[in-house]
Protein backbone atom coordinates (compact mmCIF):
# COMPACT_ATOMS: atom_id res chain seq x y z
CA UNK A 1 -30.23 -3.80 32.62
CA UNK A 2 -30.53 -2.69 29.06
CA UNK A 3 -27.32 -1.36 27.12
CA UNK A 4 -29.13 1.35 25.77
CA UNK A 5 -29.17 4.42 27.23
CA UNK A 6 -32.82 6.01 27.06
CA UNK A 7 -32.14 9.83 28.34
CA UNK A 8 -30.87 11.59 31.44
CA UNK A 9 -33.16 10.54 33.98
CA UNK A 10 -32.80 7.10 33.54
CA UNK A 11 -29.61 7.26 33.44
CA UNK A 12 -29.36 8.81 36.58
CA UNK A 13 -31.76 6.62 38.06
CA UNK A 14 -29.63 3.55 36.74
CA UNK A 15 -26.43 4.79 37.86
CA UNK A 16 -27.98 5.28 41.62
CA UNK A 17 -28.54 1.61 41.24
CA UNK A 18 -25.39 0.92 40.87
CA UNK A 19 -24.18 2.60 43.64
CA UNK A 20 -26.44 1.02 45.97
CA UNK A 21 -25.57 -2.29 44.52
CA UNK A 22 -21.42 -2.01 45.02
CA UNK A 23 -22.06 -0.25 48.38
CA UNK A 24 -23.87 -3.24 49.30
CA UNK A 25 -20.60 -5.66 48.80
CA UNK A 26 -21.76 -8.86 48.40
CA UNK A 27 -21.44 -9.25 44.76
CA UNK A 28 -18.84 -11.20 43.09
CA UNK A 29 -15.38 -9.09 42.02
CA UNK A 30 -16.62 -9.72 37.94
CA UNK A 31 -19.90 -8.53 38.98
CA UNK A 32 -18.89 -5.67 40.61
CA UNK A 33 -16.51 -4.79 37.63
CA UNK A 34 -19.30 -4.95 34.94
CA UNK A 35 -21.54 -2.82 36.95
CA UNK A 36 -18.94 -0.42 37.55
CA UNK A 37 -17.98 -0.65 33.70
CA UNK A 38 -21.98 0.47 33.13
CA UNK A 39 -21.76 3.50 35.53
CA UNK A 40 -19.20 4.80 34.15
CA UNK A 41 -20.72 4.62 30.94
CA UNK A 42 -23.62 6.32 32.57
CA UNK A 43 -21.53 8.85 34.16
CA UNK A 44 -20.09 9.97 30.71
CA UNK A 45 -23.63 10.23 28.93
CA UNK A 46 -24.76 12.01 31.59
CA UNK A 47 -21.60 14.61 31.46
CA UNK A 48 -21.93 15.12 27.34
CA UNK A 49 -25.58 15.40 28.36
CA UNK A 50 -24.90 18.02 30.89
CA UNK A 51 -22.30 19.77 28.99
CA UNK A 52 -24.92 19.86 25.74
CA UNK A 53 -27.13 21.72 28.10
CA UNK A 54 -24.90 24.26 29.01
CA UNK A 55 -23.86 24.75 25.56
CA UNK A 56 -27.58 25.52 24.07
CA UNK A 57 -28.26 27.56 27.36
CA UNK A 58 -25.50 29.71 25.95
CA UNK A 59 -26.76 29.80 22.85
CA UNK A 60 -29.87 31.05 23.40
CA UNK A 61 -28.59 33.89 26.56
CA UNK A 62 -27.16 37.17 25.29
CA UNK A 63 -23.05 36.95 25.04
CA UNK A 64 -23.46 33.50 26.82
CA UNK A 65 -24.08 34.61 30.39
CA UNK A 66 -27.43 33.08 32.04
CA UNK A 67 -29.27 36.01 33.39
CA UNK A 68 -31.05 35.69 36.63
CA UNK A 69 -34.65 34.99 36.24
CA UNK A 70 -35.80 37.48 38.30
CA UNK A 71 -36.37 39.93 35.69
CA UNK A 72 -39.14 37.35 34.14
CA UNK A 73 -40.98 37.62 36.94
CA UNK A 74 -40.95 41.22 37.05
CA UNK A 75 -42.09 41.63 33.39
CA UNK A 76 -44.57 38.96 34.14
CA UNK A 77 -46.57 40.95 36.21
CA UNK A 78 -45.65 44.04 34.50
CA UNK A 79 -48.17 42.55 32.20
CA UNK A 80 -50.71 42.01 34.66
């Protein structure tokens, strides 16, 4: 288990290891505490990451509402 922290997915992937391992119980209490010390780690990139998201998806929707995609489909096969 690698400090770095490569992007969202593997963090998320990571951090589900975790889990499993301390749901499992049989690891020692310092064990336990570093691993829970790395998800939470996890759990903040992942938040800034998810809060980043929803920042640029404001950015780029008009007055920073996201508009249901259903018109996109329509002018898709207005196209047609």
């Amino acid at each position: 288990m690698s400090d770095t922290i490569r992007d969202f997915e593997s963090a998320i992937a990571e951090l589900e290891q975790i889990v499993t391992r301390l749901e499992a119980g049989d690891l020692s209490l310092d064990a336990s505490l570093a691993l829970f010390e790395r998800g939470v780690a996890l759990s903040r990139y992942c938040h800034e990451q998810i809060g980043a998201a929803e920042r640029r998806i404001e950015q780029l929707t008009e007055r920073g509402t996201i508009r249901d995609a259903s018109h996109l489909a329509d002018a898709d096969e207005d196209e047609r």
